[in-house]
Protein backbone atom coordinates (compact mmCIF):
# COMPACT_ATOMS: atom_id res chain seq x y z
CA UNK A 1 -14.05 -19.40 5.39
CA UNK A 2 -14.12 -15.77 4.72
CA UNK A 3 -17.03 -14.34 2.76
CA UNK A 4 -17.22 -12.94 -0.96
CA UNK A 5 -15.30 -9.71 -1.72
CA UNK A 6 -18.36 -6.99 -2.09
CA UNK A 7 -17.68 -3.63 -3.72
CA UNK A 8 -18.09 -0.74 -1.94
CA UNK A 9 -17.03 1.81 -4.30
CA UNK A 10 -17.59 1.28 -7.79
CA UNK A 11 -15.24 4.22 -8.33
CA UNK A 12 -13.08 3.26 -11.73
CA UNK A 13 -9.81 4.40 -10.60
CA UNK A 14 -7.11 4.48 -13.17
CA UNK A 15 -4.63 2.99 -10.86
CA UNK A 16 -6.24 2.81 -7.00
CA UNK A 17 -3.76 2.39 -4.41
CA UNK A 18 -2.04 2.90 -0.87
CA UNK A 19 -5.27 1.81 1.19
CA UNK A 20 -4.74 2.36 5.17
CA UNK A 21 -7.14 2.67 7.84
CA UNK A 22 -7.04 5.69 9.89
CA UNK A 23 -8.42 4.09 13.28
CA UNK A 24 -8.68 7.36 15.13
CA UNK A 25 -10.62 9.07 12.23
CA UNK A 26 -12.43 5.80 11.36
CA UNK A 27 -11.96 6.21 7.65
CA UNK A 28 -9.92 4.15 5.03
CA UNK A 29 -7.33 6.73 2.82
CA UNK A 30 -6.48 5.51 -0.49
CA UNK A 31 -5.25 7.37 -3.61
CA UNK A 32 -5.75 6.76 -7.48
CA UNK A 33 -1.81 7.26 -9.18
CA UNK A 34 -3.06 7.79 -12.58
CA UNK A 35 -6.22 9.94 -11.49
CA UNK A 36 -3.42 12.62 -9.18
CA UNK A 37 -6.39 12.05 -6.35
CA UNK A 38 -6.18 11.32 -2.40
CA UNK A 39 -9.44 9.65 -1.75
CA UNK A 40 -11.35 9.66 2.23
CA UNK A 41 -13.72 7.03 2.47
CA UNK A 42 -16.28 6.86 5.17
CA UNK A 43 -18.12 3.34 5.47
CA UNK A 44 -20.23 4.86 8.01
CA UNK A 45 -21.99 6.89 5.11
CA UNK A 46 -20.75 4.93 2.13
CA UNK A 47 -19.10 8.60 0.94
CA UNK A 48 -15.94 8.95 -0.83
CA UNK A 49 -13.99 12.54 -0.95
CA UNK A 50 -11.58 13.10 -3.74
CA UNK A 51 -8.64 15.79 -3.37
CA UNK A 52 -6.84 16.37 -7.03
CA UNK A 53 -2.94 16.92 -5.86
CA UNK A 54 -2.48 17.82 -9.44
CA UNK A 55 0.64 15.36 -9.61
CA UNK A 56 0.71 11.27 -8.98
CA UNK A 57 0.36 10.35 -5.93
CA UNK A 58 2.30 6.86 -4.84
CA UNK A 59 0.88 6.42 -1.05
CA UNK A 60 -0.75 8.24 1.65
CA UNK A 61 -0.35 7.98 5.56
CA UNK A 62 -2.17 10.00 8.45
CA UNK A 63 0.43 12.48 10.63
CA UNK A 64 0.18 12.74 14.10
CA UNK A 65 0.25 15.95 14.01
CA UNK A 66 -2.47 16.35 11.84
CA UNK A 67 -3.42 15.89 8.09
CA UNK A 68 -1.90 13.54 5.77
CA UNK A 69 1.78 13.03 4.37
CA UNK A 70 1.56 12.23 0.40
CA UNK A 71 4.61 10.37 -1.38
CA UNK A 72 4.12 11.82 -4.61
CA UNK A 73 5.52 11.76 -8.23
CA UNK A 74 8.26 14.76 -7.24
CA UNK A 75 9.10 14.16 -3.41
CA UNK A 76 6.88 14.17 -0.10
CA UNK A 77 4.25 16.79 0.80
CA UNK A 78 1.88 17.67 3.85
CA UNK A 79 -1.70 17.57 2.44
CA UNK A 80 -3.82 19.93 4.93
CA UNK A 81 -7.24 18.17 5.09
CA UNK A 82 -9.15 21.75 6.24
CA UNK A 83 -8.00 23.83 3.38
CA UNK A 84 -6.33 21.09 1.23
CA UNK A 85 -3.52 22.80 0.34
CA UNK A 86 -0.30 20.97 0.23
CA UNK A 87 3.31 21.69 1.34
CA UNK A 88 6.56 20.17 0.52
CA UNK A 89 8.68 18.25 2.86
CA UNK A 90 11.46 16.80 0.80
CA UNK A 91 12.31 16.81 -2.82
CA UNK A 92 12.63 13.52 -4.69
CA UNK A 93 16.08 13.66 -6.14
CA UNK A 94 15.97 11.36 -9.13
CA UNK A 95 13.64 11.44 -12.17
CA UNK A 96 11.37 8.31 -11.02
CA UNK A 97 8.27 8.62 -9.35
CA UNK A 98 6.86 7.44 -5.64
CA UNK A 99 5.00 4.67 -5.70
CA UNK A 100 3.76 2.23 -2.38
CA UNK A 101 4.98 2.74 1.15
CA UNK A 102 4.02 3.18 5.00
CA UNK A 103 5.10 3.95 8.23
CA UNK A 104 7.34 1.68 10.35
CA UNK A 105 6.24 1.14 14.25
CA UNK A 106 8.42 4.02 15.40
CA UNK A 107 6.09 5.90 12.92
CA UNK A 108 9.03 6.68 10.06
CA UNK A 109 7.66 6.72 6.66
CA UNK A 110 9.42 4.15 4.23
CA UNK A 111 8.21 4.87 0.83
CA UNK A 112 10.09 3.68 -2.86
CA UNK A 113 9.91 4.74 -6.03
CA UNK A 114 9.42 2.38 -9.59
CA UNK A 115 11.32 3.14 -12.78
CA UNK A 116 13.84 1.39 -15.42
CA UNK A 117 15.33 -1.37 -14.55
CA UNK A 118 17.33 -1.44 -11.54
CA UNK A 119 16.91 2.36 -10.92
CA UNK A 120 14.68 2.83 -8.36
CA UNK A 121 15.33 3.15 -4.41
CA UNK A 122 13.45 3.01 -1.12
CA UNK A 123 13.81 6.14 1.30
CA UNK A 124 13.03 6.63 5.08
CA UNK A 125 11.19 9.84 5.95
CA UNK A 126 11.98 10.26 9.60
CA UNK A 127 10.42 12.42 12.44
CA UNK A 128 12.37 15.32 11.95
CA UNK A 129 11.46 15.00 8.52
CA UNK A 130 14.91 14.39 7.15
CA UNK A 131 15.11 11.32 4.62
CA UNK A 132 17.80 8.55 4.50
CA UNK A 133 17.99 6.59 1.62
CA UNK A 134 17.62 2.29 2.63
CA UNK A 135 17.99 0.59 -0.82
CA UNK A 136 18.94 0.98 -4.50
CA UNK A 137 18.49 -1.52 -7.47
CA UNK A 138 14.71 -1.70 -7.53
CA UNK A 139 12.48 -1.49 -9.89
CA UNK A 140 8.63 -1.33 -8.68
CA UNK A 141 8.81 -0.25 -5.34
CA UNK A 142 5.70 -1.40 -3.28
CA UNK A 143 3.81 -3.54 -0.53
CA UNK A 144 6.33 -2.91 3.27
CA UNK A 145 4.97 -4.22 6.55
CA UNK A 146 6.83 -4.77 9.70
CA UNK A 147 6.52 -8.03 12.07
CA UNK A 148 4.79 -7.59 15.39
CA UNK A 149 7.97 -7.32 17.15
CA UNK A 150 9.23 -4.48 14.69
CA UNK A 151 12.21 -6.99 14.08
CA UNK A 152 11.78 -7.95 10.62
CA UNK A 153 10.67 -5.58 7.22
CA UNK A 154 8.98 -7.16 5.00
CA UNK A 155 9.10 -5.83 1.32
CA UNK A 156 8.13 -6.14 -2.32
CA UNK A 157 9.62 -5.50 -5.49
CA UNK A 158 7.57 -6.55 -7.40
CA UNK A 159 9.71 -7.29 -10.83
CA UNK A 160 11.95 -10.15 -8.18
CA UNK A 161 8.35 -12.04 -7.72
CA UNK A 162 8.80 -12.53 -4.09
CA UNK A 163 8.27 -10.69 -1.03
CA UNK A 164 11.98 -10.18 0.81
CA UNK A 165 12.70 -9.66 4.67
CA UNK A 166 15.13 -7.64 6.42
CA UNK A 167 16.70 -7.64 9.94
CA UNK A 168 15.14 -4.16 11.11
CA UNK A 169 16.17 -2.31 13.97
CA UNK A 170 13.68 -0.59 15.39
CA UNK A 171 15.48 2.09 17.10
CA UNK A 172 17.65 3.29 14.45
CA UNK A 173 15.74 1.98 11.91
CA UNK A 174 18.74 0.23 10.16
CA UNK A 175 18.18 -2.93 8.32
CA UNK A 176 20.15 -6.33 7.64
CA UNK A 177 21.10 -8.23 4.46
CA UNK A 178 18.08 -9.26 2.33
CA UNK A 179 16.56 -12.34 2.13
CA UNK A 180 13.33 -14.23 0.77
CA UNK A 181 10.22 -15.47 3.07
CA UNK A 182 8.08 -16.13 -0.24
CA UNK A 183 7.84 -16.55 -3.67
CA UNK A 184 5.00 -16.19 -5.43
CA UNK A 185 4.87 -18.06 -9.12
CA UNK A 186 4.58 -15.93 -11.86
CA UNK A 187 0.98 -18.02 -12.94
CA UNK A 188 -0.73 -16.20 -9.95
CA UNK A 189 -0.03 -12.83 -10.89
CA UNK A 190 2.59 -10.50 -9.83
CA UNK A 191 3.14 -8.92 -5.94
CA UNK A 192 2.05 -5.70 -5.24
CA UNK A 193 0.41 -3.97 -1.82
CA UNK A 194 0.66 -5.66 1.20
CA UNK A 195 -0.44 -5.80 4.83
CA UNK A 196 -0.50 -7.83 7.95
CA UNK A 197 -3.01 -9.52 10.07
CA UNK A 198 -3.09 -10.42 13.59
CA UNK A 199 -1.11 -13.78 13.37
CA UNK A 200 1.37 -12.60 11.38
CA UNK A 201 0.57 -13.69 8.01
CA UNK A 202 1.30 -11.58 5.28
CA UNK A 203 -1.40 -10.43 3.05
CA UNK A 204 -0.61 -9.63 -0.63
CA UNK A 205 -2.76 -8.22 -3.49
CA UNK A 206 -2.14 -9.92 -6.62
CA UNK A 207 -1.38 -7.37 -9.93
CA UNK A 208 -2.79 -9.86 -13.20
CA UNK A 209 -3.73 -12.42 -10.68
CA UNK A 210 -7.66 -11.41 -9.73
CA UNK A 211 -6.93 -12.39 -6.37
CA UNK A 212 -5.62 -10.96 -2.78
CA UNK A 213 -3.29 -13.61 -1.02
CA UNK A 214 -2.18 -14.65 2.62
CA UNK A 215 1.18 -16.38 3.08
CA UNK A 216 3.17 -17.72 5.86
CA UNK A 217 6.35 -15.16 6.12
CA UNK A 218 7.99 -18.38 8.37
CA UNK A 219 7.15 -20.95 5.92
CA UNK A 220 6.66 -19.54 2.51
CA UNK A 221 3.81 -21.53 2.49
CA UNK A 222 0.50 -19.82 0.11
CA UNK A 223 -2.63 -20.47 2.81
CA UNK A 224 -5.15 -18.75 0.95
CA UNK A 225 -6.60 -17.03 -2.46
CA UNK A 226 -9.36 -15.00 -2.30
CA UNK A 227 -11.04 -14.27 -6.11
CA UNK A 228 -11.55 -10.57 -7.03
CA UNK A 229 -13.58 -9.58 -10.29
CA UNK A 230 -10.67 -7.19 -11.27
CA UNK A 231 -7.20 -8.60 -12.31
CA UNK A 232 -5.43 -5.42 -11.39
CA UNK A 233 -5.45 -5.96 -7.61
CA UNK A 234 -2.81 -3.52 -6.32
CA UNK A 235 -3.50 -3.15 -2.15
CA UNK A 236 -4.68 -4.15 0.79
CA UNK A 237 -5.64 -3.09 4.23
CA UNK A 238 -7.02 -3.91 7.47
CA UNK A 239 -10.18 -1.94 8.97
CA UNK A 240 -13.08 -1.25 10.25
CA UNK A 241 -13.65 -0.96 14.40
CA UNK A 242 -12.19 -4.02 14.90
CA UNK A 243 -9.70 -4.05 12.09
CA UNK A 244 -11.87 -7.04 10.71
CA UNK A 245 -12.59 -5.73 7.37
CA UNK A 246 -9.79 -5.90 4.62
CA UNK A 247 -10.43 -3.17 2.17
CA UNK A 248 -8.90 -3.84 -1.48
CA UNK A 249 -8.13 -1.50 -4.21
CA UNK A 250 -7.48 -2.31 -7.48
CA UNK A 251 -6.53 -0.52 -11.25
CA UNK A 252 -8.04 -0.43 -14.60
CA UNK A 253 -5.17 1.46 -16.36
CA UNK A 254 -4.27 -0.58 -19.62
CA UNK A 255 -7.27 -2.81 -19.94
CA UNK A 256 -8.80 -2.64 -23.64
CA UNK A 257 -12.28 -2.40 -24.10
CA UNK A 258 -12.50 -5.83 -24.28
CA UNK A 259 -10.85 -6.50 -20.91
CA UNK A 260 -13.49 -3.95 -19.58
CA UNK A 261 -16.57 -5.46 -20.08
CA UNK A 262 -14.93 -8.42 -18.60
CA UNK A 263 -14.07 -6.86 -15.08
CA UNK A 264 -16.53 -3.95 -15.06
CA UNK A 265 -15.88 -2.87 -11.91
CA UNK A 266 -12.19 -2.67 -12.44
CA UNK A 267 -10.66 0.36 -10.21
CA UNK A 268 -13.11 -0.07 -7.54
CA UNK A 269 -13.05 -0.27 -4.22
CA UNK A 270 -13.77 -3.78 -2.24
CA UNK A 271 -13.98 -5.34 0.69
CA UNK A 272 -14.18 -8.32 2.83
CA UNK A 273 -14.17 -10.20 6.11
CA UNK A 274 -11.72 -12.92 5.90
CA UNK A 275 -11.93 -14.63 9.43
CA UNK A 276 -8.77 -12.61 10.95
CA UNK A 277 -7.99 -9.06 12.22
CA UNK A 278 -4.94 -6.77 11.37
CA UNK A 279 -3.21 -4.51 13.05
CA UNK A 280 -3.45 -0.95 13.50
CA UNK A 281 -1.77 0.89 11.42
CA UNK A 282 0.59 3.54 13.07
CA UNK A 283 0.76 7.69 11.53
CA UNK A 284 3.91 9.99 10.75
CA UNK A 285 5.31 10.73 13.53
CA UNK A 286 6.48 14.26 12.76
């Protein structure tokens, strides 16, 4: 059985966010969307190191090349971690902002956006650093994950309550026609971030359902819910030296005071050890 979610940052992010696990740096990126901030946790000292982008910020990856590559509200930036200055890569050209996204094995950067109904889209940020546009008709862009075998995409929006697979080539990066490995009921909360582990279970954080989920992507089948003391759950990742620890984030944007002293520690960061590794987590390419 895996062991009680312990908080590790009591941090009170507006919305927290886009946790991933840098394993060569050994330190867990996450942002706050609300707060504009790029956070750098280090669990070896417990420290936390917050870099105002001055705009929200959807996701954050590590680059191969060095530094970090932002999705934020207005398009996606290089974020220098020496001087912290940031430069643009690509212009966002519609008036919604980025919110969730990652890197695919070949290290391509899928990232959507969240907006009105319908209006949002999911872009690829290749290599080269030009952008192809994969999908249109969202409308909260967030958790992506690939299968070991880079075949399938998994991928949440989060208003159709389930999470959806693709055929994904890996090579070209193209995908197939959607379809849906789970549905979550709308009593447990709604979708958000998501990762996988080790055996290829899908791991989902639960927005309005206090909980972080694992699911059979083969089966639909819910195997576990682990409690949170925050109902905003938005994110999860795998960590730690051997990608044992799952690290959590979760919001306190539009909780009343009431709803506060409830969940105190609302916007912090958690974590846990829940009996099963991930997988590394792969950096921009470019």
């Amino acid at each position: 059985m895996p062991n009680e979610p312990h908080l590790v940052l009591d941090e009170h992010a507006l919305l927290g966010e886009g946790a991933i696990w840098d394993s060569a740096a050994a330190l867990l990126y996450w942002v706050d969307i609300e707060g504009s901030t790029v956070h750098i946790f280090d669990p070896a000292t417990g420290s936390d190191h917050a870099i105002d982008v001055r705009q929200q910020v959807g996701t954050v990856v590590p680059r191969r090349s060095g530094g970090l590559v932002l999705a934020l509200a207005d398009g996606f930036a290089h974020l220098d971690l020496d001087t912290e200055q940031l430069t643009p890569l690509w212009e966002l050209p519609e008036d919604n902002r980025f919110n969730d996204g990652k890197c695919d094995p070949a290290g391509r950067l899928w990232a959507g956006t969240i907006g009105p109904a319908g209006s949002a889209n999911l872009y690829c940020l290749f290599a080269d650093l030009h952008v192809e546009h994969k999908l249109d008709g969202i409308t909260t862009s967030n958790g992506i994950c690939w299968s070991h075998d880079a075949k399938t995409m998994y991928y949440i929006d989060t208003r159709t309550q389930t999470v959806a697979a693709f055929a994904h080539d890996a090579q070209s990066s193209a995908i197939g026609p959607r379809r849906v490995a789970v549905t979550v009921p709308k009593e447990m909360g709604h979708p958000d971030g998501m990762t996988i582990d080790a055996e290829g279970m899908l791991w989902v954080a639960m927005w309005d359902g206090w909980s972080v989920t694992r699911w059979d992507p083969a089966s639909g089948r819910l195997l576990d819910t682990i409690p949170l003391p925050a109902a905003r759950v938005t994110s999860c990742a795998f960590g730690g030296p051997d990608l044992g620890t799952l690290y959590i984030t979760t919001a306190r944007t539009g909780l009343d005071k009431g709803a506060l002293r409830e969940q105190p520690h609302a916007g912090g960061l958690f974590r846990l050890t829940p009996g099963v590794r991930g997988v590394a987590a792969v950096p921009f390419a470019g």
